[in-house]
C-alpha atoms as a PDB file:
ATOM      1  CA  UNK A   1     100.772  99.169 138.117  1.00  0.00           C
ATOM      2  CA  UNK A   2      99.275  95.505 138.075  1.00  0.00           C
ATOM      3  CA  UNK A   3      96.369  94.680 136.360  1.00  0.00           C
ATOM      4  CA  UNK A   4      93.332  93.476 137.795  1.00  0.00           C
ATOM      5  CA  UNK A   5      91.929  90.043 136.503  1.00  0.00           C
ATOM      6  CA  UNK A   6      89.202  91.310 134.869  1.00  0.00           C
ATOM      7  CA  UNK A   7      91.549  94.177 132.908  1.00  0.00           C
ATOM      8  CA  UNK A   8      93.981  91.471 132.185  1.00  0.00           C
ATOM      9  CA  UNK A   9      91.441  88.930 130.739  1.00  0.00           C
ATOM     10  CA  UNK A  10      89.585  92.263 129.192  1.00  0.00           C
ATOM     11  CA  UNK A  11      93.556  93.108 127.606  1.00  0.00           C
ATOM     12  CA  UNK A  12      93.757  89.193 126.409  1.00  0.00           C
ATOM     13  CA  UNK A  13      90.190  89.153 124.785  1.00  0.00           C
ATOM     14  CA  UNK A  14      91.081  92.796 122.916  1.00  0.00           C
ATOM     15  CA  UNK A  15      94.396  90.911 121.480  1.00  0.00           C
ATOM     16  CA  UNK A  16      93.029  87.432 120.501  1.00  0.00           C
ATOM     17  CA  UNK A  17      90.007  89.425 118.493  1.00  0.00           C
ATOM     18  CA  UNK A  18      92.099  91.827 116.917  1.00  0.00           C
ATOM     19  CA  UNK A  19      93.919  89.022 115.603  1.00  0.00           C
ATOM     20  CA  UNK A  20      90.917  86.952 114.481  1.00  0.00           C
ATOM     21  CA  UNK A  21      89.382  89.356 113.332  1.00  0.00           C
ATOM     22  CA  UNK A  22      92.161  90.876 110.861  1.00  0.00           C
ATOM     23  CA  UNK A  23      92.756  87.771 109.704  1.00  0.00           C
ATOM     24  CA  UNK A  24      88.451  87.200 108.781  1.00  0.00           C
ATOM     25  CA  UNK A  25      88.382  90.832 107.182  1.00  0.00           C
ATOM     26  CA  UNK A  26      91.697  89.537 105.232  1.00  0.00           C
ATOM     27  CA  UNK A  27      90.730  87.038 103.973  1.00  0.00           C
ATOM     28  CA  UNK A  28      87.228  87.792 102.561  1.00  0.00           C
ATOM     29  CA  UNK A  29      84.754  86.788 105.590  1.00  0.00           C
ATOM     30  CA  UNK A  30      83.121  90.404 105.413  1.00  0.00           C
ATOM     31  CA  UNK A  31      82.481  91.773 101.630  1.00  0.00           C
ATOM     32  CA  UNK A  32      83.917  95.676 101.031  1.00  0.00           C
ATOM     33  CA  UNK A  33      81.291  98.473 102.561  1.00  0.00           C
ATOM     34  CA  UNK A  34      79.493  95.447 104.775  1.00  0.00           C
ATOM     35  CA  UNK A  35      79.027  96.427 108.096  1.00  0.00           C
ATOM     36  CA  UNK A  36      79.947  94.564 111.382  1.00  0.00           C
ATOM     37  CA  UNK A  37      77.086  93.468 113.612  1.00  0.00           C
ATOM     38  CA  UNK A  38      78.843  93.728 117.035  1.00  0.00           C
ATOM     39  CA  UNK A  39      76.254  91.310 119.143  1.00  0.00           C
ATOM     40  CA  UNK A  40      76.566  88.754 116.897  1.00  0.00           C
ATOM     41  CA  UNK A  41      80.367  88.817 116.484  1.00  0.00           C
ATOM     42  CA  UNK A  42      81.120  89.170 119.906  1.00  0.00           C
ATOM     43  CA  UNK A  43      79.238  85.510 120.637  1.00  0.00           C
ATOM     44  CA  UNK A  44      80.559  84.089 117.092  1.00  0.00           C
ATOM     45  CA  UNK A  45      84.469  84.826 118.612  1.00  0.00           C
ATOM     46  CA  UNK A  46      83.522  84.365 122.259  1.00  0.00           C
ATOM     47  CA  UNK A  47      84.720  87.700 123.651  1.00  0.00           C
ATOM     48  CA  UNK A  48      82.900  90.702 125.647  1.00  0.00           C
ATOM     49  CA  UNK A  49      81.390  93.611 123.680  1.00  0.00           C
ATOM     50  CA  UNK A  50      84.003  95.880 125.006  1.00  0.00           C
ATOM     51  CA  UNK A  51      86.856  94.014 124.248  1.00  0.00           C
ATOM     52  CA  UNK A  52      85.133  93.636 120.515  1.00  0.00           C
ATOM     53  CA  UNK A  53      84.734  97.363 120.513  1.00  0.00           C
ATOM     54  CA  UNK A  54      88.342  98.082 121.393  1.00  0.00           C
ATOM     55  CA  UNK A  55      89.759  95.266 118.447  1.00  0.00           C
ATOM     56  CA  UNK A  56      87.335  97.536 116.005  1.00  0.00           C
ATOM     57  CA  UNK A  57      88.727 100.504 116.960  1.00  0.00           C
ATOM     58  CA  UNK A  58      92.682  99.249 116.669  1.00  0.00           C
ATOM     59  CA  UNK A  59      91.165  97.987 112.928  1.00  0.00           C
ATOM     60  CA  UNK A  60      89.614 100.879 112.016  1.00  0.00           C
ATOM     61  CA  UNK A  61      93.134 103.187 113.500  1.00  0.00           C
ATOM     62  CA  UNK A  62      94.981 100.410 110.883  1.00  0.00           C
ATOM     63  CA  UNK A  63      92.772 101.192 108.027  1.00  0.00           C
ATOM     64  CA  UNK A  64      90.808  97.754 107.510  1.00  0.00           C
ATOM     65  CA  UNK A  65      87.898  99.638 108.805  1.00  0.00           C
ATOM     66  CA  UNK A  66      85.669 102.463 108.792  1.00  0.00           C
ATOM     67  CA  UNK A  67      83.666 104.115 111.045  1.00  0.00           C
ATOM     68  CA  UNK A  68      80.869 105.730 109.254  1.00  0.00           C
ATOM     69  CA  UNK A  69      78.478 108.234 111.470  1.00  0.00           C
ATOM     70  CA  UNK A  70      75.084 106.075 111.126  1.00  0.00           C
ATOM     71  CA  UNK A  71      76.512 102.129 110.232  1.00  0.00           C
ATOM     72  CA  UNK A  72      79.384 102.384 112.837  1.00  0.00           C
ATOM     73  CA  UNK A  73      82.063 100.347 111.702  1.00  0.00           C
ATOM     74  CA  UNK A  74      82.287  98.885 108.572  1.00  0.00           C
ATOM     75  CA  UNK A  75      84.570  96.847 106.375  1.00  0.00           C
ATOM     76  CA  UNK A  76      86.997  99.506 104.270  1.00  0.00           C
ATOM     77  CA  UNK A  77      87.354  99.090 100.005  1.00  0.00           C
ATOM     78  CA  UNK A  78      90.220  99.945  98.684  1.00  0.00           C
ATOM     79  CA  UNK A  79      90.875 101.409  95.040  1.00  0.00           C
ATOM     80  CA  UNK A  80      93.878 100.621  93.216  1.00  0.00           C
ATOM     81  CA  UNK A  81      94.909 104.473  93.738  1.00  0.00           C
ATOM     82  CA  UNK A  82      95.358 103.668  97.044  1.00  0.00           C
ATOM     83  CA  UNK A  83      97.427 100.431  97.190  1.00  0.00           C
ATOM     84  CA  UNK A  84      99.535 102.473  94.932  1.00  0.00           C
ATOM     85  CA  UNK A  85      99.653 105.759  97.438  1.00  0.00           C
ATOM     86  CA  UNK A  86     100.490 102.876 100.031  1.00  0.00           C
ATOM     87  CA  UNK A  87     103.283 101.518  98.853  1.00  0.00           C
ATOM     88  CA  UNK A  88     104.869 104.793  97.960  1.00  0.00           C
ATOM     89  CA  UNK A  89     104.347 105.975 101.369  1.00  0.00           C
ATOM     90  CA  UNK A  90     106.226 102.727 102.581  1.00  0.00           C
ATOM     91  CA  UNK A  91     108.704 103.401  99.902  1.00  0.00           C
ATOM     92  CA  UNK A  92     109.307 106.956 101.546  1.00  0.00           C
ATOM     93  CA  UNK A  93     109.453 105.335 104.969  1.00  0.00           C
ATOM     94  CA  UNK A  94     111.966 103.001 104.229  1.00  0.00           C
ATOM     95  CA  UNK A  95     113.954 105.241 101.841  1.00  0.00           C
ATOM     96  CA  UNK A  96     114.067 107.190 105.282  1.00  0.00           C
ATOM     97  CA  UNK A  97     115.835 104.000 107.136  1.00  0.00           C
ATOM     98  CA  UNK A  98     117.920 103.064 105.225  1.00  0.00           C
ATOM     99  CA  UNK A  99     119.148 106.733 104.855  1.00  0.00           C
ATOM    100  CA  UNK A 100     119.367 106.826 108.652  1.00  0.00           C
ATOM    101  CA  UNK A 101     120.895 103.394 108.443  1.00  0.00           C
ATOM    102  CA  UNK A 102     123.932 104.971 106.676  1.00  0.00           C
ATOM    103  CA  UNK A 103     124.607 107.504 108.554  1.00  0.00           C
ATOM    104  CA  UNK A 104     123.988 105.341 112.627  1.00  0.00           C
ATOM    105  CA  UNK A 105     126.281 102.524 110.797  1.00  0.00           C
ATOM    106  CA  UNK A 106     128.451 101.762 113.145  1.00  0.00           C
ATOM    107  CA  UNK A 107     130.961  98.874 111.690  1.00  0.00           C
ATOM    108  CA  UNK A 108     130.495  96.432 109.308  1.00  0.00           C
ATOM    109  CA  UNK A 109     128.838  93.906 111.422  1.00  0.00           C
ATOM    110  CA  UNK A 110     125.633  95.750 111.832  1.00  0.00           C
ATOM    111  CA  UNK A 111     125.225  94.291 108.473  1.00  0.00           C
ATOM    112  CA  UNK A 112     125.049  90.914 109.324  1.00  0.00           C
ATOM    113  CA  UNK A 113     121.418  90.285 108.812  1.00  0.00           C
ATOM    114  CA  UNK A 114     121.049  91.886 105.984  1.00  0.00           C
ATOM    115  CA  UNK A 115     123.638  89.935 104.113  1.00  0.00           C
ATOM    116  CA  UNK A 116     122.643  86.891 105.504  1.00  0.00           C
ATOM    117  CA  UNK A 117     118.751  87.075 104.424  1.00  0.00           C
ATOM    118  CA  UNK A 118     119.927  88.454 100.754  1.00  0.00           C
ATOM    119  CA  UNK A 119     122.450  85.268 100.468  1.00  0.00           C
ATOM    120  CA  UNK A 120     120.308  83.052 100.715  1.00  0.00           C
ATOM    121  CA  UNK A 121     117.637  84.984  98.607  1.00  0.00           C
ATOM    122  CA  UNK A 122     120.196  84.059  96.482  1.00  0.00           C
ATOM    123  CA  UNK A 123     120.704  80.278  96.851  1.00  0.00           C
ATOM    124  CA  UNK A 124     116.969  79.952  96.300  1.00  0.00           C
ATOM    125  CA  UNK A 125     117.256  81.741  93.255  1.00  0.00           C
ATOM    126  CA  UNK A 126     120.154  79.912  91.488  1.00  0.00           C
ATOM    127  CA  UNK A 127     117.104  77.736  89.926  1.00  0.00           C
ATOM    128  CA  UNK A 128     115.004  80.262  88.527  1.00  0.00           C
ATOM    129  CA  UNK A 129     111.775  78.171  89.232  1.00  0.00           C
ATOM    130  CA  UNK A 130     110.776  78.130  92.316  1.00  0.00           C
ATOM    131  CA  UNK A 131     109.123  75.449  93.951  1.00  0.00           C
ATOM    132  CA  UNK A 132     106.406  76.249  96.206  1.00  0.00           C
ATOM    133  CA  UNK A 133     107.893  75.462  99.177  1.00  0.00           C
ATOM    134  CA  UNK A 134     111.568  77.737  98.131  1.00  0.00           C
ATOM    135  CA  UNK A 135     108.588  80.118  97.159  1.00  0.00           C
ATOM    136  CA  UNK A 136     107.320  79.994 100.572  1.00  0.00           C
ATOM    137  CA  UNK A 137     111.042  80.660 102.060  1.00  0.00           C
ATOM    138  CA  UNK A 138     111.743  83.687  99.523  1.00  0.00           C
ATOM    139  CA  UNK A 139     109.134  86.105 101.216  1.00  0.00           C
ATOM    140  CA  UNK A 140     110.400  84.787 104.936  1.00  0.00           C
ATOM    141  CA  UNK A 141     113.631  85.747 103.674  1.00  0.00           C
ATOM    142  CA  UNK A 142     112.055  88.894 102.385  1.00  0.00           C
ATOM    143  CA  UNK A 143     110.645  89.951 105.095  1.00  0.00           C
ATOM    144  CA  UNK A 144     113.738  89.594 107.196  1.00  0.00           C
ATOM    145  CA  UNK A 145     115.707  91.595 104.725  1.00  0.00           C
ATOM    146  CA  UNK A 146     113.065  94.596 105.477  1.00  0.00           C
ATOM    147  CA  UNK A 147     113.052  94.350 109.062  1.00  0.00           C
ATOM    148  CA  UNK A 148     116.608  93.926 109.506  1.00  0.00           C
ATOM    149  CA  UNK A 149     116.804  97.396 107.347  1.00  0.00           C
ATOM    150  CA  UNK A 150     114.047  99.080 109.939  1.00  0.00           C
ATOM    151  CA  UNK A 151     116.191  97.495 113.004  1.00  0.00           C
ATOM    152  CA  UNK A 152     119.481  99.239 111.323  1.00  0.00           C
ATOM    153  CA  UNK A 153     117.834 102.707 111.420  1.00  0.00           C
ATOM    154  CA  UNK A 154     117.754 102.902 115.096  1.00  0.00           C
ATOM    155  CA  UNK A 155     114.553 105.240 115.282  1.00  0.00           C
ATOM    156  CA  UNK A 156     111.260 104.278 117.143  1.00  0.00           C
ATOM    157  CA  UNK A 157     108.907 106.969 115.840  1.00  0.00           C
ATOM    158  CA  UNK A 158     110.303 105.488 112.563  1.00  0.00           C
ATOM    159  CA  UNK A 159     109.928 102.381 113.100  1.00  0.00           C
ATOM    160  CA  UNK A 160     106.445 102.641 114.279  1.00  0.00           C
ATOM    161  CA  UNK A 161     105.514 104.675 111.111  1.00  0.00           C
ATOM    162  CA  UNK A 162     106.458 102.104 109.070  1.00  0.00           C
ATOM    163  CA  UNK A 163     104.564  99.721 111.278  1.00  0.00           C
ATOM    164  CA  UNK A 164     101.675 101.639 110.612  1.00  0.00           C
ATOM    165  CA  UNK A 165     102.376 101.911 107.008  1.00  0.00           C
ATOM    166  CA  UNK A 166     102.519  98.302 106.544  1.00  0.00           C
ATOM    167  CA  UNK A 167      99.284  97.112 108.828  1.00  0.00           C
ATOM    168  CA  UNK A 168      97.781  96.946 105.444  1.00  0.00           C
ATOM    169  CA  UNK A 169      97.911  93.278 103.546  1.00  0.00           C
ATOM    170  CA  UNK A 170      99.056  94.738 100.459  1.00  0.00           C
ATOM    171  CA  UNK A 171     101.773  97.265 101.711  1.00  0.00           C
ATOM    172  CA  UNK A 172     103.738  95.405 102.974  1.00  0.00           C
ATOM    173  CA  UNK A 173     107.144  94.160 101.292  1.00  0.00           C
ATOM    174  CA  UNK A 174     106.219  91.112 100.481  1.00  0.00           C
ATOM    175  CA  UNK A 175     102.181  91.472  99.510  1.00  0.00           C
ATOM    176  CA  UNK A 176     102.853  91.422  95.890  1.00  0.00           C
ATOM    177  CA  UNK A 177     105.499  89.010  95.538  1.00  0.00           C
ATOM    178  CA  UNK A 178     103.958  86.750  92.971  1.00  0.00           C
ATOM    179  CA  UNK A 179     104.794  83.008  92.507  1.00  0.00           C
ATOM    180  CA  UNK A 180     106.328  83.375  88.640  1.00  0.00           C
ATOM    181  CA  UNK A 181     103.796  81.961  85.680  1.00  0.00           C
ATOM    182  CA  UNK A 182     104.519  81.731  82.270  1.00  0.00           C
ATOM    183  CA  UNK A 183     105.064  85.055  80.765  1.00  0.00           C
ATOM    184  CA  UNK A 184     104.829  86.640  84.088  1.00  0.00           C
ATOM    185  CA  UNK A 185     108.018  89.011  83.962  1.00  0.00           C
ATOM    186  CA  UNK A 186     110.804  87.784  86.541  1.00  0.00           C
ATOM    187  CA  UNK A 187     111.467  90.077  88.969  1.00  0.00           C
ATOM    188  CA  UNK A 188     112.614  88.689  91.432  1.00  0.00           C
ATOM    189  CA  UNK A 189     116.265  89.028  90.408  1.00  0.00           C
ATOM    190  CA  UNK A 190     115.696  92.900  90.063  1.00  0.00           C
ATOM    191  CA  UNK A 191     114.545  92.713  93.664  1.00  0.00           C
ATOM    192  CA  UNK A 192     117.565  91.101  94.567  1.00  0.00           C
ATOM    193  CA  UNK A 193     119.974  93.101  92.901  1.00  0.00           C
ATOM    194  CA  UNK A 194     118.681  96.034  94.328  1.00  0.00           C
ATOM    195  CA  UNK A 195     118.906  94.457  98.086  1.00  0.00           C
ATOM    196  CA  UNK A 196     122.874  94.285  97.295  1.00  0.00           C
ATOM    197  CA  UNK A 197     122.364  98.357  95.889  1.00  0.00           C
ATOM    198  CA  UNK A 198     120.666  99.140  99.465  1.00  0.00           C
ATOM    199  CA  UNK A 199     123.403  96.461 101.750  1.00  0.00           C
ATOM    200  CA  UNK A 200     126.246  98.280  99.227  1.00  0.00           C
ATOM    201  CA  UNK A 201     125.384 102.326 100.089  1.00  0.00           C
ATOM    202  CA  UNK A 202     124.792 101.865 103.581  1.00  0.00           C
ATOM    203  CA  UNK A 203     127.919  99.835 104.507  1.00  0.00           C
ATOM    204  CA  UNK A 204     129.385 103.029 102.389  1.00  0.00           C
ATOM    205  CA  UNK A 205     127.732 105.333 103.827  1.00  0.00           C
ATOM    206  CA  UNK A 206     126.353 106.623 100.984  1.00  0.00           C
ATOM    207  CA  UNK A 207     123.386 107.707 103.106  1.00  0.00           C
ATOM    208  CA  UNK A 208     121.542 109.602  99.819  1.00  0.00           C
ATOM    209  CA  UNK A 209     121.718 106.776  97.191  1.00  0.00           C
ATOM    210  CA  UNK A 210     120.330 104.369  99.792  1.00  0.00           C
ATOM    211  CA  UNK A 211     117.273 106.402 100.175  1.00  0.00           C
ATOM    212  CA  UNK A 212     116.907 106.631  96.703  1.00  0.00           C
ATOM    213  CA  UNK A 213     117.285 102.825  96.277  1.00  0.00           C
ATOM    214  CA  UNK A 214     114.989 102.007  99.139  1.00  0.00           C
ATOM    215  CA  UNK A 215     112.337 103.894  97.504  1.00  0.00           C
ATOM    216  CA  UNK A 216     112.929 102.510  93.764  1.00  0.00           C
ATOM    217  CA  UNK A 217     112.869  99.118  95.612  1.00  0.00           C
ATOM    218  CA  UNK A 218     109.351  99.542  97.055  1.00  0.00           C
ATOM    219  CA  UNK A 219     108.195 100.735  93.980  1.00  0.00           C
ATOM    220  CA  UNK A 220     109.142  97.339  92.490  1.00  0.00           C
ATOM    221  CA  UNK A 221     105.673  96.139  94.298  1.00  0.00           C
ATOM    222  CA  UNK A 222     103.786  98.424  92.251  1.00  0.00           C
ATOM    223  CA  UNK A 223     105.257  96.575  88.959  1.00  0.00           C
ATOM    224  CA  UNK A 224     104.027  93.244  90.634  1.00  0.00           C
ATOM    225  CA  UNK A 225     100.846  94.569  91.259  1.00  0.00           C
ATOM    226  CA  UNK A 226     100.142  95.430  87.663  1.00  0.00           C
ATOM    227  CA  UNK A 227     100.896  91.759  86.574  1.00  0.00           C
ATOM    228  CA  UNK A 228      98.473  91.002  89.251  1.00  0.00           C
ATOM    229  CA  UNK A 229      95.914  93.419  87.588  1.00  0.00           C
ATOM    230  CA  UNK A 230      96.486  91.822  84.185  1.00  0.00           C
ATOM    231  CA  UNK A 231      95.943  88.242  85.827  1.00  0.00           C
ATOM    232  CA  UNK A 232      93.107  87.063  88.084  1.00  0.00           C
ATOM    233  CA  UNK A 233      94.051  84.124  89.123  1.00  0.00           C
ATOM    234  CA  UNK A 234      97.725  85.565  90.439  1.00  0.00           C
ATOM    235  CA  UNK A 235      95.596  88.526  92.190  1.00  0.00           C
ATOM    236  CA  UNK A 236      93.430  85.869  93.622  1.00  0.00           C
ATOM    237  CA  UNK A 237      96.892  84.529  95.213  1.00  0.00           C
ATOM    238  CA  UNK A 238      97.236  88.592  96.894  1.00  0.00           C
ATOM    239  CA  UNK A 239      95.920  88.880 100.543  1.00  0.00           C
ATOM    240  CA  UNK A 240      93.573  91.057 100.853  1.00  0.00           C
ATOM    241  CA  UNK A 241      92.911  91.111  97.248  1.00  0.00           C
ATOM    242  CA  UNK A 242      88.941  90.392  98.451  1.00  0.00           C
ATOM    243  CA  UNK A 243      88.943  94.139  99.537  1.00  0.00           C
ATOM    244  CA  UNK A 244      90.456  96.371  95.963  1.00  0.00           C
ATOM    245  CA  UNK A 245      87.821  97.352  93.997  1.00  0.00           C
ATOM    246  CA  UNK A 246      88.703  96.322  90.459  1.00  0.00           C
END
């Protein structure tokens, strides 16, 4: 069934606010509990009030927002009890993949992207400092690691779960991946040793220990977020980090 203009334009409007406006609550444009005055919005990003409404809505199903019975929607705060319940939930999501992973395998090639991204995790990491820019290229190379591992699973109601999971800045893989400072512990070489782990039980079907190591790996984030407690400044380098309630 085609769209008509005005549904397709309505459709385009929905997207392109959703976007900016994930990106605004990200980054710190609206303070924790403030709520979000519609009118005004709708003429700051140029867009209908419907399409606005529909963007909130998609925000508030993601968790960035609320939708409180007399302030309608308004900007979620998060505790750091919940980034923690976050990242174990994406730790039991992906422990779930990679379990399935195993056990769909189908040869050896299916592998490819996986060992690709974690080689040249690797090259990067041969100098143990990382520049900025090789900085940059670690959590690409990150985040290709995870997705190739959600690809190998072969499950869309999974997939979208763990979609879901992640919509939040700071549950995803890579939200606490923290540029190393001086006496900040290195863990980035854990993380990579236990990419091998996960690439290692699924290509031997050792469907059990790669859902235990996909979970221990996510759980790795929650060691990076308590450096990131102990230091502003590297929390102040955390997306989203505008939004936890310290």
């Amino acid at each position: 069934m085609k769209l008509s203009s005005a549904e397709a334009k309505s459709s385009s409007q929905t997207a392109r606010a959703t976007l900016v406006l994930r990106e605004m609550i990200i980054d710190g444009h609206f303070r924790p509990n403030e709520r979000i005055r519609e009118i005004p919005l709708a003429a700051q990003l140029d867009v209908s009030r419907i399409p606005l409404r529909l963007a909130l809505e998609r925000l508030a199903h993601e968790g960035l927002l609320e939708i409180r019975p007399t302030r309608g929607f308004v900007v979620q705060q998060f505790t750091t009890g919940d980034i923690y319940d976050a990242i174990e939930l994406r730790g039991i999501l992906e422990g779930a993949a990679a379990r399935l992973a195993s056990e769909r395998l189908r040869d050896s090639r299916d592998l490819a992207a996986l060992r690709e991204a974690s080689a040249e995790m690797d090259a990067l990491l041969r100098n143990r400092k990382l520049a900025l820019e090789a900085f940059t290229k670690y959590i690409e190379l990150n985040a290709k690691f995870h997705s190739a591992l959600i690809d190998l699973c072969r499950s869309r109601i999974l997939k979208r779960a763990i979609k879901q999971a992640c919509a939040l800045p700071f549950a995803s893989p890579s939200a606490f991946l923290l540029k190393q400072s001086e006496g900040s512990p290195d863990l980035f070489f854990i993380a990579l040793d236990q990419h091998r782990g996960i690439i290692e039980a699924i290509s031997n079907r050792e469907s059990m220990r790669a859902e235990f190591l996909a979970r221990e790996h996510a759980r790795l984030a929650r060691r990076n977020l308590d450096v990131a407690l102990d230091n502003r400044e590297l929390l102040k380098s955390v997306r989203g980090a505008k939004l936890i309630q310290i």
